[in-house]
C-alpha atoms as a PDB file:
ATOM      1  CA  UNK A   1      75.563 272.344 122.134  1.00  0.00           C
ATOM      2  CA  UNK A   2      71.961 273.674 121.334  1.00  0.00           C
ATOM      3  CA  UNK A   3      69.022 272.328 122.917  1.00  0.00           C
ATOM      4  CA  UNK A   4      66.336 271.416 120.114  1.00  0.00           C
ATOM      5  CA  UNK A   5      62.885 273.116 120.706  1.00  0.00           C
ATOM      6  CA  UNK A   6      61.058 269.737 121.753  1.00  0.00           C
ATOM      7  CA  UNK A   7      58.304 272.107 123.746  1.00  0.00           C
ATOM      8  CA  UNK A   8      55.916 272.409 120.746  1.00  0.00           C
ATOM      9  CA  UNK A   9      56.191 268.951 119.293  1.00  0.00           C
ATOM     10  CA  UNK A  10      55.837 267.819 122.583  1.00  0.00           C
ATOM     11  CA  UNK A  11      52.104 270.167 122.507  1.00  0.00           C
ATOM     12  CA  UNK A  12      51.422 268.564 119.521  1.00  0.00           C
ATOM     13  CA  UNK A  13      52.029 265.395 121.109  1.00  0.00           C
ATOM     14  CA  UNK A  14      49.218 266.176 123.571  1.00  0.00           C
ATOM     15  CA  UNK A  15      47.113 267.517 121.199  1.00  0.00           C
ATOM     16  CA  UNK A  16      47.331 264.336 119.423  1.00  0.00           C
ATOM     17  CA  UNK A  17      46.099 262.549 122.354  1.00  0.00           C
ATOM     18  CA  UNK A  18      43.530 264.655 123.297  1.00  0.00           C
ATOM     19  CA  UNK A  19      42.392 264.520 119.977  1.00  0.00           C
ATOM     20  CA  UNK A  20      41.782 260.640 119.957  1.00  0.00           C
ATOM     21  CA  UNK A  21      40.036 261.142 122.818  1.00  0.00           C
ATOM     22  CA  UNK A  22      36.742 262.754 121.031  1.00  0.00           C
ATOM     23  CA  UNK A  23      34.193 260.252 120.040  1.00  0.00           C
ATOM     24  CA  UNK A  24      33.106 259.624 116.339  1.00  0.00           C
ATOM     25  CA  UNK A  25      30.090 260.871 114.915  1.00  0.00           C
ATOM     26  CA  UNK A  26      27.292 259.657 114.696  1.00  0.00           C
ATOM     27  CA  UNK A  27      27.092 258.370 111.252  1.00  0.00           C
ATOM     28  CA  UNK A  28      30.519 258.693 110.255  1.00  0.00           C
ATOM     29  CA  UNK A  29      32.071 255.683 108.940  1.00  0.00           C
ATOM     30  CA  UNK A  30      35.107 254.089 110.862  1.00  0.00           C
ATOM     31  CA  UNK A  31      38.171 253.907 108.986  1.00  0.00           C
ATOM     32  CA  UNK A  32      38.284 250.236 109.864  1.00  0.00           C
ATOM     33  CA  UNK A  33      35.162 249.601 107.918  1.00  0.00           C
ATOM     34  CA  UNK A  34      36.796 250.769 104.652  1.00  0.00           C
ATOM     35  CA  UNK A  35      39.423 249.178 102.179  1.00  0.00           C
ATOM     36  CA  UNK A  36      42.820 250.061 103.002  1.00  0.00           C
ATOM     37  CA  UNK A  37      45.041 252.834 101.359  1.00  0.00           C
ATOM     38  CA  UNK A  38      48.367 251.932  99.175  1.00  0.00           C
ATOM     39  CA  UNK A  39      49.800 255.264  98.424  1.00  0.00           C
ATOM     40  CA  UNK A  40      51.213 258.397 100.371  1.00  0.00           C
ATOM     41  CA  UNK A  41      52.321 261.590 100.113  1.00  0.00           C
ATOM     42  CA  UNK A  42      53.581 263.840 103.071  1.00  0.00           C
ATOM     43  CA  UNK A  43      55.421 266.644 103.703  1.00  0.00           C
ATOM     44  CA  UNK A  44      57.471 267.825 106.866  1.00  0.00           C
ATOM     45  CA  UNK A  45      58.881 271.159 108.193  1.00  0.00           C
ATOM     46  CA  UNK A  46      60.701 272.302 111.230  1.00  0.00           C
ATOM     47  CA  UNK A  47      63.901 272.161 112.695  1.00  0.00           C
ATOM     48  CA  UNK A  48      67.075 270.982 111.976  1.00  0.00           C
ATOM     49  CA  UNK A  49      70.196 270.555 113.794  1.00  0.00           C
ATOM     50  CA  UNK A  50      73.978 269.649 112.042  1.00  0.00           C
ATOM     51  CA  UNK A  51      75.945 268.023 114.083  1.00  0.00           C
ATOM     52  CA  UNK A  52      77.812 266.277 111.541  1.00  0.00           C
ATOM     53  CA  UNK A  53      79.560 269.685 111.101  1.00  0.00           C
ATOM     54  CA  UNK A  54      82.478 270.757 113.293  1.00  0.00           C
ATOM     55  CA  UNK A  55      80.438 274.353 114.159  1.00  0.00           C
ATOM     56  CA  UNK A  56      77.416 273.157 114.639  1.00  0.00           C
ATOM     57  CA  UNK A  57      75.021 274.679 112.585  1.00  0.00           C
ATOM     58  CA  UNK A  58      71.312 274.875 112.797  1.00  0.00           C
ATOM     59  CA  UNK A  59      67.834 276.005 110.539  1.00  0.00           C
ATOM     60  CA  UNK A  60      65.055 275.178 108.734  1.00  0.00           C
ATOM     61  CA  UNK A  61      64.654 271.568 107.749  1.00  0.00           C
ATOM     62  CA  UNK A  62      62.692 269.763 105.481  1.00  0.00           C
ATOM     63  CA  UNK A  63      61.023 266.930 103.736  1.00  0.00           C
ATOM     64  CA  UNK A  64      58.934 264.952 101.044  1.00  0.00           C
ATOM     65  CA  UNK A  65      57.941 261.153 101.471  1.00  0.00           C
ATOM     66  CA  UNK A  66      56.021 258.913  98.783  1.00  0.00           C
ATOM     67  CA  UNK A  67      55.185 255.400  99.236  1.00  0.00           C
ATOM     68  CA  UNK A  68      53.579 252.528  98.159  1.00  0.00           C
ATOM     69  CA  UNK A  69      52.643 249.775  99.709  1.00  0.00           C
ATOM     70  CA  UNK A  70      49.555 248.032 102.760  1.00  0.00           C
ATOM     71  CA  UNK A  71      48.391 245.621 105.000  1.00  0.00           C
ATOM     72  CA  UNK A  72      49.488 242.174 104.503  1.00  0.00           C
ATOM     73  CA  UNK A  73      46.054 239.961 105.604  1.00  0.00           C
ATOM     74  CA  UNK A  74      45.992 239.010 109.376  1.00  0.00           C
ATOM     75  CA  UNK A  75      49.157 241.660 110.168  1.00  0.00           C
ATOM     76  CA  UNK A  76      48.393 244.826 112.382  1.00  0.00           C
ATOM     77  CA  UNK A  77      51.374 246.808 110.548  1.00  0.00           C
ATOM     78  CA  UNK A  78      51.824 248.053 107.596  1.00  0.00           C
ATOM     79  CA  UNK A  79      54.608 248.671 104.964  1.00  0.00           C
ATOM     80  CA  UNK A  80      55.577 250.993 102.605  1.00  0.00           C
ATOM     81  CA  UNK A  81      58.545 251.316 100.492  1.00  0.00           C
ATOM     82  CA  UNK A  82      59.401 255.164 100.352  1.00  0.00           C
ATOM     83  CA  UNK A  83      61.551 257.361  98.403  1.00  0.00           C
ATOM     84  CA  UNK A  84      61.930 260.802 100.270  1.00  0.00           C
ATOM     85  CA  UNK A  85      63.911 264.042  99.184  1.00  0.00           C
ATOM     86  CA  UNK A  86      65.585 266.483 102.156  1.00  0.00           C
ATOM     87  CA  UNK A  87      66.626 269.783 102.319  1.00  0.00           C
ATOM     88  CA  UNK A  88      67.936 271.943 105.404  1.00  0.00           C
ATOM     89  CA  UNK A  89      69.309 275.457 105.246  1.00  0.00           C
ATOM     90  CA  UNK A  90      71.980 275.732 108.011  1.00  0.00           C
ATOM     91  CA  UNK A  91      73.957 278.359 109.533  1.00  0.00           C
ATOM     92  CA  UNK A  92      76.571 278.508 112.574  1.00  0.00           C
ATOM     93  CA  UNK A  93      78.781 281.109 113.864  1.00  0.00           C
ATOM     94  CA  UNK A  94      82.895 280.312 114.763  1.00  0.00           C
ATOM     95  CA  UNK A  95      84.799 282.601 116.860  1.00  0.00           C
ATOM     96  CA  UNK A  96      88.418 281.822 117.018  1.00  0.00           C
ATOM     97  CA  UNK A  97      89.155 284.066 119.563  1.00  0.00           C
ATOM     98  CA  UNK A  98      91.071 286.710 116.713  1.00  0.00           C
ATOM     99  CA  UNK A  99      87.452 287.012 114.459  1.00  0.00           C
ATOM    100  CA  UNK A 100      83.995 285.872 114.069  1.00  0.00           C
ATOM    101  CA  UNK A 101      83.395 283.692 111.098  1.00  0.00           C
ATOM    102  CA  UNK A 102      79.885 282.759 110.004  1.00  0.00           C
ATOM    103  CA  UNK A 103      79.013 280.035 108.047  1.00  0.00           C
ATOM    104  CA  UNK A 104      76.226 278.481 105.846  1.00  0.00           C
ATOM    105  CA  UNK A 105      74.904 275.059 104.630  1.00  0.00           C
ATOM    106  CA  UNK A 106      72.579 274.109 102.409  1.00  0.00           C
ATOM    107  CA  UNK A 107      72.435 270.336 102.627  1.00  0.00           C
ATOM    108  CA  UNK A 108      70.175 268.624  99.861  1.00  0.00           C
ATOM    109  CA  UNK A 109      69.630 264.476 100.159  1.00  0.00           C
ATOM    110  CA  UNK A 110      67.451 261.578  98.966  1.00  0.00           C
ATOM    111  CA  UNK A 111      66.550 258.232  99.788  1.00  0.00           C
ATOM    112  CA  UNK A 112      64.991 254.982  99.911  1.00  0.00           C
ATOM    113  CA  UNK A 113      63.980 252.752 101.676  1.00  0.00           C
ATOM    114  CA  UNK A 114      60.595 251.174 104.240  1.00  0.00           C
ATOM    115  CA  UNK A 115      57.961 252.524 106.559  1.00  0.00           C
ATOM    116  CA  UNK A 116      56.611 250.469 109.327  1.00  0.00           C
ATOM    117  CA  UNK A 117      53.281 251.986 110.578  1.00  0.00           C
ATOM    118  CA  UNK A 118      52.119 250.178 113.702  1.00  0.00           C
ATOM    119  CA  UNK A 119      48.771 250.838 115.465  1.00  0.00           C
ATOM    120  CA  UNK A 120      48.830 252.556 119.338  1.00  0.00           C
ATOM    121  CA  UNK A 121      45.288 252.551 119.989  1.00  0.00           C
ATOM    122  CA  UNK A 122      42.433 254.320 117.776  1.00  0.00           C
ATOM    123  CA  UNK A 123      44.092 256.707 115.281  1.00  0.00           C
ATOM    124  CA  UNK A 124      47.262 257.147 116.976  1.00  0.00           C
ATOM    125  CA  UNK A 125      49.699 255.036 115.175  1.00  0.00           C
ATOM    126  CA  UNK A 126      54.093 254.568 115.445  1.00  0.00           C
ATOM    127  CA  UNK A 127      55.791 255.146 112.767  1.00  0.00           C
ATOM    128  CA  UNK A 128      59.719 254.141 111.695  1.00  0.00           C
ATOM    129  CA  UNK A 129      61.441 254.373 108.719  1.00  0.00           C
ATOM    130  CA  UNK A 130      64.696 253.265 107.313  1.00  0.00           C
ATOM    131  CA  UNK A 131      66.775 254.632 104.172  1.00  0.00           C
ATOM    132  CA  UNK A 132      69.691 254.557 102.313  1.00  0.00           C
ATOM    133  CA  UNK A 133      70.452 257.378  99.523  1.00  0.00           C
ATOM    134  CA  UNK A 134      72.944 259.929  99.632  1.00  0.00           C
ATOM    135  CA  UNK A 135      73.585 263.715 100.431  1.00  0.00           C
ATOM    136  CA  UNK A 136      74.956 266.669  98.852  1.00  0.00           C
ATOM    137  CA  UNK A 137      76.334 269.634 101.093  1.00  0.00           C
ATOM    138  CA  UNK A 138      76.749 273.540  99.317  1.00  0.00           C
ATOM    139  CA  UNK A 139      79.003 275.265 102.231  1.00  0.00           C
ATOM    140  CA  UNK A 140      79.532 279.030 102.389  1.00  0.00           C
ATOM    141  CA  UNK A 141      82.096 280.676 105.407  1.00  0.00           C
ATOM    142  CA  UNK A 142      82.060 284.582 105.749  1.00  0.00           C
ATOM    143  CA  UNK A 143      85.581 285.455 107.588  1.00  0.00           C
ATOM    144  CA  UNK A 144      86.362 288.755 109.351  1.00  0.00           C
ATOM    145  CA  UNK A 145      82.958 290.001 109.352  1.00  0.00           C
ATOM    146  CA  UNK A 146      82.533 289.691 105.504  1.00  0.00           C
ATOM    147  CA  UNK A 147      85.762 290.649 104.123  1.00  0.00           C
ATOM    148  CA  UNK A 148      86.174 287.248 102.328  1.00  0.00           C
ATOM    149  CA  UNK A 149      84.267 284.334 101.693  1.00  0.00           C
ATOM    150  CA  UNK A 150      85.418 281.135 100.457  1.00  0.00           C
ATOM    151  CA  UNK A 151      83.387 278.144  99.203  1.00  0.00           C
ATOM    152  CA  UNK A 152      83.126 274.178  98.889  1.00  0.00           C
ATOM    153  CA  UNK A 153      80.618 271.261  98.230  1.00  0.00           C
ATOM    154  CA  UNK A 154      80.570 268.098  99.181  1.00  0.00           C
ATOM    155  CA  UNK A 155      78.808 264.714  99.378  1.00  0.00           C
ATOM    156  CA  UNK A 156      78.375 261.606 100.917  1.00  0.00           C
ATOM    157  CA  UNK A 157      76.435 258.695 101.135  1.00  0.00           C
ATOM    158  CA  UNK A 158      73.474 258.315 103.482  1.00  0.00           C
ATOM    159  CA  UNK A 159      72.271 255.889 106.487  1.00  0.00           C
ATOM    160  CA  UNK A 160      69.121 257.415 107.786  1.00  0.00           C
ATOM    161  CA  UNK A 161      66.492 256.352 110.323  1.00  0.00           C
ATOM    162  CA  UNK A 162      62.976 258.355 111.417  1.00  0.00           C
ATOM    163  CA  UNK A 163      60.872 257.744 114.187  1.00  0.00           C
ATOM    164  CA  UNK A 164      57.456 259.868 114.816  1.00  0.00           C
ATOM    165  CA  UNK A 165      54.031 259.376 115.823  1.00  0.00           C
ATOM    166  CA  UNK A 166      50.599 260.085 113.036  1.00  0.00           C
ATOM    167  CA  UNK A 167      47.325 260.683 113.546  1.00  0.00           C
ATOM    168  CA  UNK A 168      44.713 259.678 111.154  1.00  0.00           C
ATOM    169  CA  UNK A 169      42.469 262.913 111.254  1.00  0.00           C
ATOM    170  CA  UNK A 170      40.387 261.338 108.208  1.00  0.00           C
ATOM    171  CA  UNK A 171      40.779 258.417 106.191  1.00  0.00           C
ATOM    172  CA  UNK A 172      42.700 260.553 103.407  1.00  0.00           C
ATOM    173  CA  UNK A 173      44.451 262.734 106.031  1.00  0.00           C
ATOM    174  CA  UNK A 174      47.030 262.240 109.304  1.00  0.00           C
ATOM    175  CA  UNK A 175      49.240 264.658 110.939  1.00  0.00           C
ATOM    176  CA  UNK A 176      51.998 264.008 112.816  1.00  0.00           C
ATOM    177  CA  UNK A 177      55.454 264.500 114.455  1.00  0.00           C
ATOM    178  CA  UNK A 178      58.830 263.044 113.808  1.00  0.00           C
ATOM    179  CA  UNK A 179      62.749 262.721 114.581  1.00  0.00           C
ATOM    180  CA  UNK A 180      65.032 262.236 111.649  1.00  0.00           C
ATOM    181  CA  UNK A 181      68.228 261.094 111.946  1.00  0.00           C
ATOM    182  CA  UNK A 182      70.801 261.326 109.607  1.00  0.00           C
ATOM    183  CA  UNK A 183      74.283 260.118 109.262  1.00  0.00           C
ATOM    184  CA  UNK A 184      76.599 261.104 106.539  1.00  0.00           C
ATOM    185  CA  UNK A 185      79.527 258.192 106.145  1.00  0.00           C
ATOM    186  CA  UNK A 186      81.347 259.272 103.342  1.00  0.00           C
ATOM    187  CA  UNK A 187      81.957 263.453 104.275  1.00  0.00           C
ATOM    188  CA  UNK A 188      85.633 264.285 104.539  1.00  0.00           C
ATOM    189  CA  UNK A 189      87.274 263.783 107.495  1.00  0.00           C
ATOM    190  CA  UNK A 190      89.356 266.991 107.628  1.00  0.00           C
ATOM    191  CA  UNK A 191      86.681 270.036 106.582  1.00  0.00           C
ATOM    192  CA  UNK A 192      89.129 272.528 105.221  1.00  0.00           C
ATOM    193  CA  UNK A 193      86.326 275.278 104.568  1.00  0.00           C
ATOM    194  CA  UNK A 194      85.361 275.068 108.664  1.00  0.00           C
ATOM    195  CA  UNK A 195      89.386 274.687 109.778  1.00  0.00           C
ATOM    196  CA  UNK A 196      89.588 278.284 107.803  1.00  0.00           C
ATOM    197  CA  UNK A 197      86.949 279.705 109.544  1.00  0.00           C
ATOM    198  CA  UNK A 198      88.333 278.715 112.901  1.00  0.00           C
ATOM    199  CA  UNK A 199      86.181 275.092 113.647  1.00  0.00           C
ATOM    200  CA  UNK A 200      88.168 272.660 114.768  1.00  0.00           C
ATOM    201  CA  UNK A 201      87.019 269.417 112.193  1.00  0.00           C
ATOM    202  CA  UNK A 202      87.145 266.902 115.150  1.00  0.00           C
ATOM    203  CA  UNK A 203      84.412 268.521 116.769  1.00  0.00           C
ATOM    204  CA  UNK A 204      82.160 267.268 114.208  1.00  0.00           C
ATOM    205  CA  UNK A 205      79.744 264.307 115.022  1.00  0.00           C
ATOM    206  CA  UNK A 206      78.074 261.066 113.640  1.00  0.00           C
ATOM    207  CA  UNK A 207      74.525 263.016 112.478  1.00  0.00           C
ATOM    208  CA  UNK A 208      72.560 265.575 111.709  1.00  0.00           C
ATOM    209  CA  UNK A 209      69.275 265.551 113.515  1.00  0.00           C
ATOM    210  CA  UNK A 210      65.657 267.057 112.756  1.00  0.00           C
ATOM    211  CA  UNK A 211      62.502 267.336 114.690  1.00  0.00           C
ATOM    212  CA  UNK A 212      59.444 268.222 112.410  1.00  0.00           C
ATOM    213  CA  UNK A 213      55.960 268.328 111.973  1.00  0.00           C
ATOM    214  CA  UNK A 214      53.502 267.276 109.241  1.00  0.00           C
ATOM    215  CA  UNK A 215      51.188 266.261 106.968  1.00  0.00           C
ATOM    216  CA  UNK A 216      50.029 263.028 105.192  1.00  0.00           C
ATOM    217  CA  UNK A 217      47.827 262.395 102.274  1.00  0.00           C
ATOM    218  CA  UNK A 218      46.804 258.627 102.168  1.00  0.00           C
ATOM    219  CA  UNK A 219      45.281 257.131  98.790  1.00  0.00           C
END
């Protein structure tokens, strides 16, 4: 199994923390001070791991989050019901000891669900999310080094969870870093396009993962 890069989200991480750690300016208003935001918008890139595919792919992953939602009075979280869109672009090799197969997927998903921001200390805040919604898979294999390539898509519904951490770098702005986790309950059990290609279809797990960073625009 790969190991995911967690080296530069863990820099980030630090970053983040060192970050906090600069006083405000003089003069500059404290986020506290001002009326809370209701909307976001955010977008997240990085890396993406399929393990709910018997070869294991891995790639570029990706994201786009919108919510709604606040404070209630006298609670330190927040809440936010969220819609978010997904895309990773996928690729694994499968030798079967007679060829090398290679084989690509573009996996495409939506869904809803809540946010749960809660405050660490300053600007630092935890963030977890919870969705339903459902995903669509476009699978490509390449067998004996290109000499024919077959096809298949498939879907599935969706039970995802996220867990990161955000930094308010202004009140319209955070960065931040998160863990996706999504699980695929509906994706057939025997993967004929991988079994071709020489994966073995039990080898495939619960969820795909993705680490990622990004950005957050807060109205």
């Amino acid at each position: 199994m790969r190991q995911a890069p967690t080296q530069g989200l863990g820099v980030l991480v630090t970053l983040l923390l060192v970050a906090h750690s600069v006083p405000t300016q003089a003069g500059e208003p404290r986020h506290g001070s001002r009326p809370g935001t209701f909307m976001l918008a955010e977008a997240d890139l990085g890396y993406g791991l399929g393990e709910a595919f018997a070869e294991g792919p891995d790639g570029l992953a990706g994201h786009l989050t919108f919510g709604v939602g606040g404070k209630p009075r006298g609670w330190p979280l927040r809440f936010f019901g969220i819609a978010r869109l997904g895309w990773a672009a996928l690729a694994g090799d499968v030798d079967s000891g007679f060829e090398r197969s290679r084989i690509k997927r573009d996996v495409f998903s939506y869904a809803f669900g809540l946010r749960v921001i809660a405050p660490i200390v300053g600007r630092l805040r935890f963030i977890a999310d919870t969705t339903l919604g459902g995903m669509h898979v476009e699978s490509q294999a390449t067998l004996g080094g290109g000499a024919e390539r077959i096809e298949s898509d498939d879907g599935s519904f969706l039970v995802a969870f996220g867990l990161g951490l955000q930094y308010r770098m202004h009140y319209h702005f955070s960065i931040g870093v998160r863990m996706d986790i999504a699980m695929p309950t509906g994706l057939e059990t025997f993967d004929a396009l991988a079994e071709v290609a020489g994966a073995d279809s039990r080898e495939a797990g619960v969820a795909n993962l993705d680490w990622t960073l990004g950005a957050t625009l807060h109205f």
